[in-house]
Protein backbone atom coordinates (compact mmCIF):
# COMPACT_ATOMS: atom_id res chain seq x y z
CA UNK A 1 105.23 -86.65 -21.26
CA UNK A 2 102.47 -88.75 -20.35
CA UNK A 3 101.60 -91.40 -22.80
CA UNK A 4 98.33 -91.56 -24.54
CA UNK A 5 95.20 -93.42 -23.08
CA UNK A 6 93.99 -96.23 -25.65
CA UNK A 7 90.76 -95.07 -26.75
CA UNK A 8 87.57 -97.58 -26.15
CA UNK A 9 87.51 -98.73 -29.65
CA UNK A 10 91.51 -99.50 -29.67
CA UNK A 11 90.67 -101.48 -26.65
CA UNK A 12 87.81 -103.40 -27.49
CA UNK A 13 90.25 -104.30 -30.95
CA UNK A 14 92.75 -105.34 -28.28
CA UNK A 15 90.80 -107.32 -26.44
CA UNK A 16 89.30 -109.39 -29.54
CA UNK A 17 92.52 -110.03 -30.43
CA UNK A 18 93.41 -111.64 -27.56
CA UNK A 19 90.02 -113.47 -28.01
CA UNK A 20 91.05 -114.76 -30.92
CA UNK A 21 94.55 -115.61 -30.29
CA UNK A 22 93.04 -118.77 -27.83
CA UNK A 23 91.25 -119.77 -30.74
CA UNK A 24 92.26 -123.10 -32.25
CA UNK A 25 93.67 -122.66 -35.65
CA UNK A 26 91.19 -122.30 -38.86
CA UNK A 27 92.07 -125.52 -39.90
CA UNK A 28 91.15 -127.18 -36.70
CA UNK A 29 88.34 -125.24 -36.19
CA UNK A 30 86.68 -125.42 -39.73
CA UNK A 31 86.20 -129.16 -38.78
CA UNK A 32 85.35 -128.39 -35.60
CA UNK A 33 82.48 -126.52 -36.68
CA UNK A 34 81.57 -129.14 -39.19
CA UNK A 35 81.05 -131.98 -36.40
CA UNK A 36 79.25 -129.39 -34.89
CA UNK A 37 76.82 -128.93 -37.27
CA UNK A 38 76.49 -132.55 -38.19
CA UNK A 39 75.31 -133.47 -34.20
CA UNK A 40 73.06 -130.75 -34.80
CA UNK A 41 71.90 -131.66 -37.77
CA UNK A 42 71.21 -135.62 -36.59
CA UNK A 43 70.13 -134.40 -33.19
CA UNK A 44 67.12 -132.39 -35.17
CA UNK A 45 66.50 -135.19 -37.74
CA UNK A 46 66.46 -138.29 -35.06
CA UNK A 47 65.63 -138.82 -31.65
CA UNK A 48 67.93 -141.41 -30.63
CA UNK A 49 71.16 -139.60 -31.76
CA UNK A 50 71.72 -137.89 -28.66
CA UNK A 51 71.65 -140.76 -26.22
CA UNK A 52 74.88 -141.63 -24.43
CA UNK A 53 74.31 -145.11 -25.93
CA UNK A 54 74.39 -144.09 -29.45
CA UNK A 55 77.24 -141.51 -28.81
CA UNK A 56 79.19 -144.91 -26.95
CA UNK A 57 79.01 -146.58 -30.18
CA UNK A 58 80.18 -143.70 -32.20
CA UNK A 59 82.79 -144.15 -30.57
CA UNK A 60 83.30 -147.80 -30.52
CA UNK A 61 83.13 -146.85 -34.50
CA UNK A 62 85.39 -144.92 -34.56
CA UNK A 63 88.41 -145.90 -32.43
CA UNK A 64 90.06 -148.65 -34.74
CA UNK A 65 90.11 -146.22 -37.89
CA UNK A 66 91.42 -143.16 -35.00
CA UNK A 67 94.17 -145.33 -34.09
CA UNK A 68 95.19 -146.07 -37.90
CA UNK A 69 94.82 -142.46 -38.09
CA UNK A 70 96.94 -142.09 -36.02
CA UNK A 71 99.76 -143.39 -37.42
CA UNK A 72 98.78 -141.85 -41.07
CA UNK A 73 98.77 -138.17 -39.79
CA UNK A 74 102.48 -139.30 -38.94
CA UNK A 75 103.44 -140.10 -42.08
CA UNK A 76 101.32 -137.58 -44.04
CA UNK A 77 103.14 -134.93 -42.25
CA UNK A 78 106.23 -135.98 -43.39
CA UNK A 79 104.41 -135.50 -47.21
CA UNK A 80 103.99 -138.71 -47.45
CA UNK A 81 100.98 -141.52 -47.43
CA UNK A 82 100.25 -145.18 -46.29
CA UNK A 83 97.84 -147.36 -47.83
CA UNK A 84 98.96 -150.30 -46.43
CA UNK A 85 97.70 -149.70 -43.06
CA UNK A 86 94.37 -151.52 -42.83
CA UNK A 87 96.39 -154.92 -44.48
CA UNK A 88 99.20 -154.37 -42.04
CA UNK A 89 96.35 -153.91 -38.89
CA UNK A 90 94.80 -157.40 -40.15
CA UNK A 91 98.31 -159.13 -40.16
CA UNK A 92 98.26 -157.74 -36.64
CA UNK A 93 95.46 -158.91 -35.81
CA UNK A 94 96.36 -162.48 -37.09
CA UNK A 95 99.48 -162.80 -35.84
CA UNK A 96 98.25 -161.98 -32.49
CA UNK A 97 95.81 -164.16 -32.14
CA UNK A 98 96.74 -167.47 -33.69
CA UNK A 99 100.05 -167.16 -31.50
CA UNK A 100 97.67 -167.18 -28.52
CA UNK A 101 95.09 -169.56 -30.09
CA UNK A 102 97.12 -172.22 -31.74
CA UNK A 103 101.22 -171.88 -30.12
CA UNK A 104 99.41 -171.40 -26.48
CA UNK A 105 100.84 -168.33 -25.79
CA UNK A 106 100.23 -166.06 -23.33
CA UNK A 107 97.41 -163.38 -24.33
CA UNK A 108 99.57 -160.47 -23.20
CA UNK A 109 102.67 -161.88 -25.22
CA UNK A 110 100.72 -162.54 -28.39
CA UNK A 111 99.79 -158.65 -28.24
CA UNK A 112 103.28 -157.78 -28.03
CA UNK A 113 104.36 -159.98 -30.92
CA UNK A 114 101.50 -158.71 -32.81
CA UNK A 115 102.03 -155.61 -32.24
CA UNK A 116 106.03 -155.96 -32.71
CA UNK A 117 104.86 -157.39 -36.10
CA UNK A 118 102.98 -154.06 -37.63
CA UNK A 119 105.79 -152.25 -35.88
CA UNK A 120 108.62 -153.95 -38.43
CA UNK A 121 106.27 -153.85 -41.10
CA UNK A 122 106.31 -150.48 -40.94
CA UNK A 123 109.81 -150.13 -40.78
CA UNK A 124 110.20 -152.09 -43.54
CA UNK A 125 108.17 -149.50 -45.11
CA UNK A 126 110.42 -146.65 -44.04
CA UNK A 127 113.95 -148.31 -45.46
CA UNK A 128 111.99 -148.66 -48.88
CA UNK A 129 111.20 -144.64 -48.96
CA UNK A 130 114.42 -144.32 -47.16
CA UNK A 131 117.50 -145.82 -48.47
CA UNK A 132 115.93 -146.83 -51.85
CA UNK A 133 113.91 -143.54 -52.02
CA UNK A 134 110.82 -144.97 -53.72
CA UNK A 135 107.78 -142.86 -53.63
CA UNK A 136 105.36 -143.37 -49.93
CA UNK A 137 102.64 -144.22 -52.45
CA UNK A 138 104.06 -147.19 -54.44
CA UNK A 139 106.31 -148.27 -51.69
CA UNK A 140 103.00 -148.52 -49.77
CA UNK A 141 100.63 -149.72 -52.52
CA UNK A 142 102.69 -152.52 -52.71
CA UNK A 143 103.56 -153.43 -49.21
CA UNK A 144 99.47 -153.41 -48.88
CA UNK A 145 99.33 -156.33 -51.21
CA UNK A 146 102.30 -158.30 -49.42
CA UNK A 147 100.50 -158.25 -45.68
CA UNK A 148 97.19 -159.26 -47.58
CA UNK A 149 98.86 -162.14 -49.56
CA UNK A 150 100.55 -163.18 -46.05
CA UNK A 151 97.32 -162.27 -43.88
CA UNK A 152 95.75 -164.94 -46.08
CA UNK A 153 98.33 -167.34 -46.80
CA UNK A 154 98.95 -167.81 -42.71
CA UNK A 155 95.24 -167.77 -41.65
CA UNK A 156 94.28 -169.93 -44.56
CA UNK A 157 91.74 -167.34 -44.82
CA UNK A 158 89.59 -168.89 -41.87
CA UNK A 159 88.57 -166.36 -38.97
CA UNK A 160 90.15 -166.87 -35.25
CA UNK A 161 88.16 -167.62 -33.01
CA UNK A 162 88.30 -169.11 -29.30
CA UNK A 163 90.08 -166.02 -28.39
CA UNK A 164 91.02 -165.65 -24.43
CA UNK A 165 89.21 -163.18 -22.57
CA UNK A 166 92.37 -161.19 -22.01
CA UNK A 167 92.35 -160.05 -25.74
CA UNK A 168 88.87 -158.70 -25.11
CA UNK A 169 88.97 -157.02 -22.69
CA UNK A 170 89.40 -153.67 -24.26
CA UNK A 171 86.24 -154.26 -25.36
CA UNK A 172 84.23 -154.37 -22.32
CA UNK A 173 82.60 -151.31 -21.24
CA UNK A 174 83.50 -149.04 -18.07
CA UNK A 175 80.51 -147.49 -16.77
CA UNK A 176 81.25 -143.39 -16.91
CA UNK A 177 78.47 -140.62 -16.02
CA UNK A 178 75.88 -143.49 -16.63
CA UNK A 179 77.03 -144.45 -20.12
CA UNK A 180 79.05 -147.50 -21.08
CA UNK A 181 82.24 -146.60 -22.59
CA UNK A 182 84.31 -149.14 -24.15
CA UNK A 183 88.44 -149.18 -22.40
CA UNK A 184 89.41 -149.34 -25.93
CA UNK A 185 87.98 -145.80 -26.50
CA UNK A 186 89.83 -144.62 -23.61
CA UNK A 187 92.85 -146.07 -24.42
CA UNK A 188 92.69 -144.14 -28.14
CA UNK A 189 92.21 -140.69 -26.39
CA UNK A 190 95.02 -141.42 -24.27
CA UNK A 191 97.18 -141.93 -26.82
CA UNK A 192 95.95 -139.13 -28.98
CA UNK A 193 96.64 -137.29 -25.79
CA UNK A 194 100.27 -138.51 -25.47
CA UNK A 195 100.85 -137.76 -29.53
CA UNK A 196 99.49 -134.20 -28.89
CA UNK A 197 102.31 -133.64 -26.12
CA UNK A 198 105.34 -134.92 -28.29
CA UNK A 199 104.07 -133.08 -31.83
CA UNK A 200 103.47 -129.89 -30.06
CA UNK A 201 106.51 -130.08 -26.87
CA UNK A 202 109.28 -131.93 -28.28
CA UNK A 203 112.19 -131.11 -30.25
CA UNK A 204 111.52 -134.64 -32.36
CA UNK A 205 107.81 -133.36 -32.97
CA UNK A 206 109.38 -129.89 -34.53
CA UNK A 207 111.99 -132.45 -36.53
CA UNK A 208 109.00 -134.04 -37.88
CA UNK A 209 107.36 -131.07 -39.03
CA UNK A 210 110.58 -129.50 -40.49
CA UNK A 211 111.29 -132.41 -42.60
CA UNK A 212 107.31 -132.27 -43.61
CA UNK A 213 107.54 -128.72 -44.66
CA UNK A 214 110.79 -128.90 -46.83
CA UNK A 215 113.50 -131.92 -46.04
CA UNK A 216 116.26 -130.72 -47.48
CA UNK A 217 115.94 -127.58 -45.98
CA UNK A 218 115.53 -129.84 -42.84
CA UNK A 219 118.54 -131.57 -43.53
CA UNK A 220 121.06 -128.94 -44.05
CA UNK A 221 120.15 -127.57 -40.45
CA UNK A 222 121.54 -130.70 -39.31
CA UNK A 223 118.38 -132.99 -38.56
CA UNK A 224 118.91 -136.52 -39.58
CA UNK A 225 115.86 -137.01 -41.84
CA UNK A 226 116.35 -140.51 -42.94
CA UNK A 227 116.25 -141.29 -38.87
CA UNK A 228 112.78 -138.89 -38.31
CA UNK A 229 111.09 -140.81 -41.51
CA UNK A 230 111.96 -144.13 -40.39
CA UNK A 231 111.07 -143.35 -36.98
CA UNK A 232 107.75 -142.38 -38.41
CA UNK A 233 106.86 -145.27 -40.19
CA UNK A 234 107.90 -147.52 -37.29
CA UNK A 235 105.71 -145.43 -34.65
CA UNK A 236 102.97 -145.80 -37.59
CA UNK A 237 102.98 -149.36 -37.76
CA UNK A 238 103.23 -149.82 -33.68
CA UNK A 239 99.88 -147.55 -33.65
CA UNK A 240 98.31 -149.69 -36.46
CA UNK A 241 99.49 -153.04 -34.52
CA UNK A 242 97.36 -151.59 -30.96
CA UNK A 243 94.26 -150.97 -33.83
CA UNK A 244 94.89 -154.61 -34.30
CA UNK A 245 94.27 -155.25 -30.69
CA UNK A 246 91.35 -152.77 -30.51
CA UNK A 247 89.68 -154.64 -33.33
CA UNK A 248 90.21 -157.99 -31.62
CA UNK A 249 88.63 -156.54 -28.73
CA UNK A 250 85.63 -155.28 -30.59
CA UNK A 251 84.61 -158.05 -32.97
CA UNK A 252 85.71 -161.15 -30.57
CA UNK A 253 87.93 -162.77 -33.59
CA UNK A 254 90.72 -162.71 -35.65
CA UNK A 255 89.63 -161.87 -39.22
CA UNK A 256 91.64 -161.88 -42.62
CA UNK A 257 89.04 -159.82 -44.16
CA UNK A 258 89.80 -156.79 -42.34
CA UNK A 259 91.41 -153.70 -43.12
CA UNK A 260 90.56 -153.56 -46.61
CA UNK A 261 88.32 -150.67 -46.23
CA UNK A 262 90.20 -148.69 -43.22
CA UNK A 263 93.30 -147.76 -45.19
CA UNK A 264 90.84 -144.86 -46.90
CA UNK A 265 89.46 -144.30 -44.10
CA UNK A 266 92.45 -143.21 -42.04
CA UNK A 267 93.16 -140.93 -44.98
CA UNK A 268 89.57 -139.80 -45.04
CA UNK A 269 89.87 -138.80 -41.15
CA UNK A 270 93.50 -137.17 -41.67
CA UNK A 271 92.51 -134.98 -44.46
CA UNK A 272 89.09 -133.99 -42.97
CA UNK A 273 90.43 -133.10 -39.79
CA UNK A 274 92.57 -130.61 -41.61
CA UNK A 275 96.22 -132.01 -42.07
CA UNK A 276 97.56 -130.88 -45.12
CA UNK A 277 98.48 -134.06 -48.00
CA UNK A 278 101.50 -131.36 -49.03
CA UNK A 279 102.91 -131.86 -45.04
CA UNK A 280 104.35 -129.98 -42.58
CA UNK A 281 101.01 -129.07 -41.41
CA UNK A 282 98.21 -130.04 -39.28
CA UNK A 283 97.81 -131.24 -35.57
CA UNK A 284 96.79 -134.56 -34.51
CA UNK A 285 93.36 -133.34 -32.25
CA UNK A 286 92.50 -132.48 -36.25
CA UNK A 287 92.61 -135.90 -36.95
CA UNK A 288 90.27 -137.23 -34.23
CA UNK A 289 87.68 -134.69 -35.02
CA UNK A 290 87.91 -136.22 -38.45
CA UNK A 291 87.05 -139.65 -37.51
CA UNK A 292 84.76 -138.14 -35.42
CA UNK A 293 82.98 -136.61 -38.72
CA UNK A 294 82.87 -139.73 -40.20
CA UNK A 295 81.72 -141.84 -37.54
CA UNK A 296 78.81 -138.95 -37.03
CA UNK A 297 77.68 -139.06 -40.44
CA UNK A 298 77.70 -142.87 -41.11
CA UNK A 299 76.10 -143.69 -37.48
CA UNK A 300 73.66 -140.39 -38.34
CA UNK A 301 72.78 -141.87 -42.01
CA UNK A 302 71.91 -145.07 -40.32
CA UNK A 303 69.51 -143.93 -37.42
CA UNK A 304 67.74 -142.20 -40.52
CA UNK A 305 67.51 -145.43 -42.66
CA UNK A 306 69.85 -143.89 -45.40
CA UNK A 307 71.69 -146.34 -47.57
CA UNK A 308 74.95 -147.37 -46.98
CA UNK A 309 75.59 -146.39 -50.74
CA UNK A 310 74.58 -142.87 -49.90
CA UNK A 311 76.87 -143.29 -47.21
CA UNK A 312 79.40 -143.58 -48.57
CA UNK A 313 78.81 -140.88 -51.43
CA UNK A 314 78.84 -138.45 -48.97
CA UNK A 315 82.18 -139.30 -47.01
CA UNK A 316 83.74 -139.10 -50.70
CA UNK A 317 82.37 -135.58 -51.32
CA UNK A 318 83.48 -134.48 -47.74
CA UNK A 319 87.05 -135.79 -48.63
CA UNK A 320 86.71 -134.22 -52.10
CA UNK A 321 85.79 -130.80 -50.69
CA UNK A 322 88.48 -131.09 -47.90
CA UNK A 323 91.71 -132.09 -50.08
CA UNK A 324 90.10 -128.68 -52.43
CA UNK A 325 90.27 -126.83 -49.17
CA UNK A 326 93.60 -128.03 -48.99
CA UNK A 327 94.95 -127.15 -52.56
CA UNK A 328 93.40 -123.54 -52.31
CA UNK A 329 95.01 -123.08 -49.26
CA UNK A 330 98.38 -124.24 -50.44
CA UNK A 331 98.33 -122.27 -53.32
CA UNK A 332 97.67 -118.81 -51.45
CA UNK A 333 100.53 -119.72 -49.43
């Protein structure tokens, strides 16, 4: 018996499903859609925002917070939350630099050691939620306090400066397509790249988001979750520690009075690019379209001579609306 011939309306339901099924998922492309409309928007209102110059520095924006966003969509997958992150980039930064400035050591092993720094601060961190099993938030609340009490005490809250070139160099622009683009901006994507691969192709990515879903569920399958959350917070602080560098890079000096905005800001960029604060879910090109948002609106706001009050009122209803989103979404589940 022959079988039946799909009629043309089964097939043209066949064939938007597999239209669909390429689609990125609705909580990537929600925020998608929202950058999408705020370039629009801009592009309409001003006639500078679609230069490659202005979209360079968008981007020069907003690769310090991406990195520390970075590490937070780490940890808020894993249902947790750092606000410690911005402090912890500014010991970083510190560290890094007065090694090379006053101990006269080499540029490229002052980044290390900087870097190394974050990267057991965020360990640190990870045995307090770990073996002591203190809440993310007040382990983090007050480990924020610590690297701004040392940040301080060791800089004797005096900028850096005198930095060698070799710090800054991430900085400089590479000419691409006729637009300067900064190596530090290229050095974020890659990394987002490189995060993208191990969340989505990895066995420890799946680990991560098992234990972010429900950990002792995670645990009685056999994965060590004390390892994957301690792992976590050390990757976090190694990607806040290369922020460090970026923000050298950018600004030219060490300074003690950074980072005390960018721990919000990572969370702002997490939970707008559609990561969920509950965890287990969200991917990391999420975040980056969430920085992007910000970055779009603030650099947007400015070309149109809006305050930086209003500014900011805006990013907080954004976050507002997405962390809503979020809760809605949860619930239904």
């Amino acid at each position: 018996m022959l079988a039946p011939t799909p009629t043309t309306s089964n097939t043209a339901v066949l064939t938007m499903k597999d239209w669909t099924r390429h689609l990125p998922p609705m909580a990537t492309l929600g925020p998608l859609l929202a950058l999408l409309a705020a370039c629009a928007f801009f592009a309409f209102k001003t006639d500078t925002f679609l230069s490659g110059q202005n979209f360079s520095l968008v981007m020069q924006q907003v690769m310090v917070v991406g990195l520390l966003a970075v590490g937070q969509t780490l940890i808020i997958l894993t249902a947790g939350i750092d606000l410690s992150c911005g402090m912890a980039m500014a010991l970083g930064s510190i560290v890094m630099t007065k090694f090379a400035t006053e101990l006269g050591l080499h540029p490229l092993l002052a980044m290390v050691l900087g870097i190394g720094a974050t990267t057991a601060f965020g360990l640190v961190n990870g045995l307090l939620v770990t073996r002591i099993k203190l809440p993310p938030f007040i382990v983090t609340l007050g480990t924020m306090n610590i690297a701004f009490a040392i940040t301080q005490i060791y800089s004797g809250a005096q900028t850096v400066t005198d930095l060698p070139e070799a710090m800054t160099l991430l900085g400089d622009p590479i000419m691409i397509a006729g637009t300067p683009v900064a190596g530090g901006v290229l050095l974020m994507l890659g990394l987002y790249a490189m995060v993208w691969f191990a969340l989505s192709n990895t066995a420890p990515g799946r680990h991560l988001y098992a234990v972010g879903n429900n950990r002792e569920a995670a645990r009685l399958t056999g994965i060590s979750t004390e390892r994957v959350l301690l792992t976590v917070y050390a990757l976090a602080g190694m990607f806040y520690g290369i922020a460090a560098l970026l923000s050298v890079a950018r600004t030219g000096v060490g300074d003690p009075q950074a980072g005390q905005t960018e721990n919000l800001d990572s969370i702002t960029a997490v939970v707008l690019g559609g990561t969920s604060l509950f965890g287990g879910r969200g991917i990391i090109v999420g975040t980056l379209i969430g920085a992007l948002i910000v970055g779009v609106f603030r650099n947007g706001l400015t070309l149109m001579g809006v305050s930086s009050v209003y500014q900011i009122l805006i990013t907080g209803i954004l976050v507002i609306l997405a962390v809503a989103t979020d809760q809605l979404s949860h619930k239904r589940a």
